[in-house]
Protein backbone atom coordinates (compact mmCIF):
# COMPACT_ATOMS: atom_id res chain seq x y z
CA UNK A 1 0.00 0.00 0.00
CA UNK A 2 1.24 3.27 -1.30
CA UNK A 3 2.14 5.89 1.94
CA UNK A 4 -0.29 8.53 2.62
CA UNK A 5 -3.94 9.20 4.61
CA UNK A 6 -6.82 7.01 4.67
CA UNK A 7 -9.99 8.13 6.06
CA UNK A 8 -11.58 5.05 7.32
CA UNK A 9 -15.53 4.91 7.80
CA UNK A 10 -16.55 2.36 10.30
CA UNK A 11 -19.90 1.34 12.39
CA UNK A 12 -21.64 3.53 13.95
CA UNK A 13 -23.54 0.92 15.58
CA UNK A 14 -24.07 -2.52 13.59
CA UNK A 15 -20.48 -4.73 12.72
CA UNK A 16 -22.09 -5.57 9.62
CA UNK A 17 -21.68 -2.05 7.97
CA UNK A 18 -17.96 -2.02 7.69
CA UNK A 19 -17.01 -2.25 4.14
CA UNK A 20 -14.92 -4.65 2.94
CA UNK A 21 -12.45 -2.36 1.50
CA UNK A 22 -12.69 -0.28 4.96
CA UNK A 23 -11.51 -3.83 6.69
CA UNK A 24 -8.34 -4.34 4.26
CA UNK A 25 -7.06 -0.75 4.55
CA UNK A 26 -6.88 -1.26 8.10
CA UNK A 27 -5.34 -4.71 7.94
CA UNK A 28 -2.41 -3.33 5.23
CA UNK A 29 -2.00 0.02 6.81
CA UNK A 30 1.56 0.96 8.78
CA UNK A 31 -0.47 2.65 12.00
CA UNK A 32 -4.31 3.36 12.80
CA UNK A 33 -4.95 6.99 14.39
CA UNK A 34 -7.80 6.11 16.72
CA UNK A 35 -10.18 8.45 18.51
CA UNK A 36 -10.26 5.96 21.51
CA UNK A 37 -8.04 3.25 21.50
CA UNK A 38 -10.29 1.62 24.14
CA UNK A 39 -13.03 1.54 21.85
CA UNK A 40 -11.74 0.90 18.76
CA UNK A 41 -9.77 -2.60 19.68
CA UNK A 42 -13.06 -4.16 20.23
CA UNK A 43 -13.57 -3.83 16.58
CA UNK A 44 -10.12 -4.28 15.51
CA UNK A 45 -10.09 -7.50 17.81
CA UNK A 46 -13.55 -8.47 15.91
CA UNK A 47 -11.99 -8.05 12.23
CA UNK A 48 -8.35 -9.88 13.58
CA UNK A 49 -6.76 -6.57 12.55
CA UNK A 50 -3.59 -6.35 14.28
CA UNK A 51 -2.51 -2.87 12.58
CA UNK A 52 -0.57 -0.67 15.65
CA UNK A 53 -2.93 1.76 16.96
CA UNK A 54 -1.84 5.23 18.54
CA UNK A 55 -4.53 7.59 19.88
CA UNK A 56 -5.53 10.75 17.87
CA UNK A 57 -8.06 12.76 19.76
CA UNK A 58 -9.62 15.69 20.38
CA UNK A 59 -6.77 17.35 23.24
CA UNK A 60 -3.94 16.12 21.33
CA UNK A 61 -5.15 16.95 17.63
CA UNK A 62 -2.67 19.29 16.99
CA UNK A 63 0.67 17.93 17.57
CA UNK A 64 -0.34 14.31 17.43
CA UNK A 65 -1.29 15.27 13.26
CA UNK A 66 2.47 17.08 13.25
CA UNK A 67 3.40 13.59 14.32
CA UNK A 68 1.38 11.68 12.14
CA UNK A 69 2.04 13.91 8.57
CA UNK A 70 6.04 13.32 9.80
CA UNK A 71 5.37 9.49 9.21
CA UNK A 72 3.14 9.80 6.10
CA UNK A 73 6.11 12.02 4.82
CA UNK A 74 8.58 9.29 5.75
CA UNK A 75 6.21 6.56 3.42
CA UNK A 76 4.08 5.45 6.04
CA UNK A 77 0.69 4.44 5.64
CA UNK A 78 -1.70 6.15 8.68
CA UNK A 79 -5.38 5.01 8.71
CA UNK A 80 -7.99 7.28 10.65
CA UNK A 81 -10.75 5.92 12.35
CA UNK A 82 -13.21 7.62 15.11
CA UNK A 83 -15.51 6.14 17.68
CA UNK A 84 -18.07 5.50 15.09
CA UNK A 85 -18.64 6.58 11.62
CA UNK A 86 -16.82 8.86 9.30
CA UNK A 87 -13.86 10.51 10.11
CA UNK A 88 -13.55 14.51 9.54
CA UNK A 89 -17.17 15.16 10.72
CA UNK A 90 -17.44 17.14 13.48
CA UNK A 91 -14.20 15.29 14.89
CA UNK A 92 -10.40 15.67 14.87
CA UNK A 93 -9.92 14.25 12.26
CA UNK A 94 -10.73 17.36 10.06
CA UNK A 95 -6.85 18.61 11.78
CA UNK A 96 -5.04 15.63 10.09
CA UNK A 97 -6.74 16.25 7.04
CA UNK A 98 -5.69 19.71 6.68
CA UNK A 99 -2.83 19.17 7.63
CA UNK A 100 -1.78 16.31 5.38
CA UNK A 101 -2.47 17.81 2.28
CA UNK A 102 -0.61 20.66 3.41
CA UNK A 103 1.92 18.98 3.65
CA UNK A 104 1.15 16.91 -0.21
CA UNK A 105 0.38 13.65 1.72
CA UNK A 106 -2.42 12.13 -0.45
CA UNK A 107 -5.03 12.09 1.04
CA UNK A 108 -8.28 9.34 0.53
CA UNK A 109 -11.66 8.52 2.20
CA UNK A 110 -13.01 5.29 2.47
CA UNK A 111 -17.29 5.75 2.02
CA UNK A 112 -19.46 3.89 4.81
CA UNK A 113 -21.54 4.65 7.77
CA UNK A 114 -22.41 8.55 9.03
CA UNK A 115 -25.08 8.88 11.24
CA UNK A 116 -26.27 12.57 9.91
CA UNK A 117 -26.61 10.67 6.36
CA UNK A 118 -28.21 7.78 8.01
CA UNK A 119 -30.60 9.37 9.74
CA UNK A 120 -31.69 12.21 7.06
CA UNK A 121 -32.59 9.51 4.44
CA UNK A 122 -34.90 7.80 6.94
CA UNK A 123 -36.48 10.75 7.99
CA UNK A 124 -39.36 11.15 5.71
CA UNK A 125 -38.49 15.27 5.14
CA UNK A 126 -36.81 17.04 1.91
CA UNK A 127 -33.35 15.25 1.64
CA UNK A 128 -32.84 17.97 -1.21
CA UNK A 129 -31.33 20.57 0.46
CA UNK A 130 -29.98 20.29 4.00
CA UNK A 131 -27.29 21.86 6.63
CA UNK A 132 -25.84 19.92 9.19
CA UNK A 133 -25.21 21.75 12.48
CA UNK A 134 -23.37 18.78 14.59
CA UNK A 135 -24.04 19.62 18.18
CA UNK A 136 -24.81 23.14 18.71
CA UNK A 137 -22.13 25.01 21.12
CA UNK A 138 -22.69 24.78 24.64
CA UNK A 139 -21.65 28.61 24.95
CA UNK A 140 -25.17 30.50 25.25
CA UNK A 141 -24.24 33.52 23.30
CA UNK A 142 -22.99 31.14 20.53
CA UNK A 143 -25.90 29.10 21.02
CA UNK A 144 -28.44 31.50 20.70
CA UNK A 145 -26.62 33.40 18.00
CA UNK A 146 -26.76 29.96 15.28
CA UNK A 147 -30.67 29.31 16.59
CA UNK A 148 -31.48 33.51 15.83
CA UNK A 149 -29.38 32.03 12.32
CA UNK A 150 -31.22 28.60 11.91
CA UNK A 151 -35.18 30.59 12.40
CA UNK A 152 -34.73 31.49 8.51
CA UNK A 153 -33.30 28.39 7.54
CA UNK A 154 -34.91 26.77 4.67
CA UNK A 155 -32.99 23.73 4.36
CA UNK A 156 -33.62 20.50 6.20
CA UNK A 157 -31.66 20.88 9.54
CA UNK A 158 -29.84 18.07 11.02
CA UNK A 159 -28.26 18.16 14.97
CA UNK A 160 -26.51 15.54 16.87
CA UNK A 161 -27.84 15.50 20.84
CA UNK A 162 -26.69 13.75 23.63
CA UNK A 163 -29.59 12.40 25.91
CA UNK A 164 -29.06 14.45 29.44
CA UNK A 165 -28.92 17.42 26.86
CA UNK A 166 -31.69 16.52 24.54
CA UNK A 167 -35.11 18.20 26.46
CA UNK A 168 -33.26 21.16 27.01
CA UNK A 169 -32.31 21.52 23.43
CA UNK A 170 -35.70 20.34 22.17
CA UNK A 171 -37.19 23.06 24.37
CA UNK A 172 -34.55 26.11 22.40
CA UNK A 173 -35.27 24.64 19.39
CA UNK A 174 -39.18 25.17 20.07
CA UNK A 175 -38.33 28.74 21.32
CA UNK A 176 -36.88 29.59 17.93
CA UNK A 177 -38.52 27.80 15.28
CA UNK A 178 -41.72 27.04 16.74
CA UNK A 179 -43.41 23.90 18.36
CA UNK A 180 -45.05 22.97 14.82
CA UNK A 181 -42.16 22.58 13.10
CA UNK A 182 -41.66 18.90 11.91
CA UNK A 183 -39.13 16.76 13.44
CA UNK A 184 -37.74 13.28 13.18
CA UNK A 185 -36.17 12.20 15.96
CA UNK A 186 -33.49 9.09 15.16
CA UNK A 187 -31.93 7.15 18.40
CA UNK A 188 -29.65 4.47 18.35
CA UNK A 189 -29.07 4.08 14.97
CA UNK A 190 -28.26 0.91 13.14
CA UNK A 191 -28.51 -0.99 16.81
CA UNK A 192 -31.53 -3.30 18.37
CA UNK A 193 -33.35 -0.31 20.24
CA UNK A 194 -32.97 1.85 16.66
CA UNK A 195 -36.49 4.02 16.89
CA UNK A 196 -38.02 6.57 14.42
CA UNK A 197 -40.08 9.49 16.22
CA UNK A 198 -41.97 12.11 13.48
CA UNK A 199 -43.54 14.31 15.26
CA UNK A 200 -43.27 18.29 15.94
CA UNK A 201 -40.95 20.00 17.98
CA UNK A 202 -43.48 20.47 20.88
CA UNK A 203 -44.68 16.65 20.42
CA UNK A 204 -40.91 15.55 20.48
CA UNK A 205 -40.25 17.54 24.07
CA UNK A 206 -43.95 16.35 25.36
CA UNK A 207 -42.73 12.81 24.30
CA UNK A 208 -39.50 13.02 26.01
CA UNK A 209 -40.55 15.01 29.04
CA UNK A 210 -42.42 11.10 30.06
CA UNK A 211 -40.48 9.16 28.42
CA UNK A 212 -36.37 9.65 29.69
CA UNK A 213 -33.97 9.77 26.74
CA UNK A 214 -31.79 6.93 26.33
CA UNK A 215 -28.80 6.56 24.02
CA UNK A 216 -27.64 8.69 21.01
CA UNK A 217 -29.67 11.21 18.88
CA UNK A 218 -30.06 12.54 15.81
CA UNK A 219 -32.27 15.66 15.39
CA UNK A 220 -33.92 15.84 11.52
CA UNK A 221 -35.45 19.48 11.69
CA UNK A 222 -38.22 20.75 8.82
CA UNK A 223 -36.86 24.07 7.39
CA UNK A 224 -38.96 27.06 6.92
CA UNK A 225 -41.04 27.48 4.48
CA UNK A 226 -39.90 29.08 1.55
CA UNK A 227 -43.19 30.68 0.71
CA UNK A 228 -43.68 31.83 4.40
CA UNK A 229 -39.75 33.59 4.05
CA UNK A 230 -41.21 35.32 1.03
CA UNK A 231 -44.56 36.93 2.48
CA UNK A 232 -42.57 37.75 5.33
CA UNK A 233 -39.52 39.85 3.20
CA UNK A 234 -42.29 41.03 1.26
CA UNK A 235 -44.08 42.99 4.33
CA UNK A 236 -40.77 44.16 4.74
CA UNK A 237 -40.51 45.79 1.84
CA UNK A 238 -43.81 47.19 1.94
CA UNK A 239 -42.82 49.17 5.24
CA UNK A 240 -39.85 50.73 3.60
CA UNK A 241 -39.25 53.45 1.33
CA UNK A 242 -37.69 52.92 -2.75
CA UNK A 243 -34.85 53.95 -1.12
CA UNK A 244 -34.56 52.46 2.03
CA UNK A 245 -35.18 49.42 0.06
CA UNK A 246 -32.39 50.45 -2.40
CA UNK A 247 -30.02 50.77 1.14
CA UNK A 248 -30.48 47.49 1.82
CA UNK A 249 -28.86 46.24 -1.17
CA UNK A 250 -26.18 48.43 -1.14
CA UNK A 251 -25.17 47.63 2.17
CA UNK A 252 -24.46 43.84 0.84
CA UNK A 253 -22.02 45.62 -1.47
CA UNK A 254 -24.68 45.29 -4.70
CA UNK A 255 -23.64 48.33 -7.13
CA UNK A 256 -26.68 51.08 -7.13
CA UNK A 257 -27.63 49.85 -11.02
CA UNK A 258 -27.83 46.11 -9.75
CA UNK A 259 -29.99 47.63 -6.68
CA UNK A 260 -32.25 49.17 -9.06
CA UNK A 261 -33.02 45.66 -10.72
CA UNK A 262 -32.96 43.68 -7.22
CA UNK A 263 -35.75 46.24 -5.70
CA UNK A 264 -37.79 46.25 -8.59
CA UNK A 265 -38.15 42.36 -8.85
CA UNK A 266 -38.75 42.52 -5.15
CA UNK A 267 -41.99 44.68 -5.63
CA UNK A 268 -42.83 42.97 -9.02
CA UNK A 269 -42.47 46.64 -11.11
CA UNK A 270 -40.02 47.45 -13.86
CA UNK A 271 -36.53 49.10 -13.25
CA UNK A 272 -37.58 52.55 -15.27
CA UNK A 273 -40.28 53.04 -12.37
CA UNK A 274 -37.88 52.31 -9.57
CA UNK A 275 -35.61 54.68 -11.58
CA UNK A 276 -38.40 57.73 -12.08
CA UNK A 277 -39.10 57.33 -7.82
CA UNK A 278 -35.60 58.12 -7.16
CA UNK A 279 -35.49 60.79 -9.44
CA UNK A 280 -38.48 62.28 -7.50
């Protein structure tokens, strides 16, 4: 096997997901970055992979990677794996990437299981367009400042939540979107308790306000309603001036003749009457 990084995707809950190519990378590979050793040489010791492992984790991201790319550089082969699933999403091993190709270490990922995919697909909402959010931060300012964000969001939303976090979160979530807003709520995925709520926000928080939250979840939001964005920029506009309007535009940097267009589709009337207001 040629030197270099392999991103290795692996369970998030069922054995049977690894991929077969997933299984030989790790068998031929020099060293396996692990998140947690602990955890991952129950799977290694599953597969009889007997590949070195070193641990590659969140508090020593930075100079373990400076460590790792050394080795790549030197020939080595380095596989990364994480607790479950695949590597560089919303873990550290987004560090070794960057790093790595920095450095001109090839760099490859191995498809299989992620539990944001998993769980979006099976959610029965618009798999079209979507933004994933991971956990949101546990900073309240920050917090507040991506749910004030995600209130216009029109794009399926996705979350991670941990279970002693999960009413709380249910119950900000309600706050800002409202407690209609669809919701599938996926725990335990690919595993023997795996469950499927769809529901709304305030039905998800009634539901687990009796019923304590156990195990892993993923959070598979309803966006906004496009047409319900629209009505509400439009009473916008009808509160403002032509040029108040035209402000607005140029504040985003749009060029006063590109304004004039903008505003003019905005209130469904041609540029020359935008154009004869201002003049007035």
């Amino acid at each position: 096997m040629a030197g270099g990084l392999f991103l290795c995707a692996t369970p998030i809950g069922n054995l049977e997901d690894i991929t077969l190519r997933v299984i030989r990378t790790l068998k031929e590979a020099d060293l396996i970055a692990a998140e947690d050793t602990r955890n991952s040489i129950k799977l290694l010791n599953h597969f009889e992979i007997t590949t070195p492992m070193t641990s590659y984790h969140e508090y020593n991201k930075y100079d373990k990677a400076d460590y790792l790319v050394r080795l790549m550089s030197e020939g080595k082969t380095v596989a990364c794996i994480t607790d479950a699933g695949t590597p560089g999403i919303s873990d550290p091993g987004e560090v070794l990437v960057q790093k790595a190709l920095e450095a001109g270490i090839p760099v490859t990922s191995l498809p299989g299981p992620a539990a944001c995919i998993t769980a979006l697909t099976m959610s029965g909402l618009s798999t079209r367009r979507f933004c994933f959010e991971a956990f949101l931060p546990p900073d309240k300012k920050e917090r507040a400042r991506i749910l004030e964000e995600l209130k216009g969001e029109t794009r399926t939303i996705l979350l991670y939540e941990a279970p002693h976090h999960l009413k709380e979160t249910l119950t900000q979530l309600g706050d800002a979107l409202g407690g209609e807003r669809r919701i599938s709520v996926c725990r335990e995925l690919t595993k023997k308790h795996e469950t499927l709520l769809q529901t709304t926000l305030a039905g998800a928080l009634e539901y687990f306000t009796e019923n304590e939250p156990r195990g892993e979840f993923v959070l598979v939001i309803a966006g906004r309603d496009p047409r319900e964005a629209r009505q509400e920029e439009i009473g916008a506009w009808e509160k403002m001036s032509i040029e108040e309007h035209m402000k607005l535009y140029e504040s985003r940097g749009v060029d006063r003749k590109e304004a004039m267009k903008l505003v003019a589709k905005d209130r469904g009337v041609s540029r020359r009457d935008i154009y004869r207001e201002l003049l007035y």
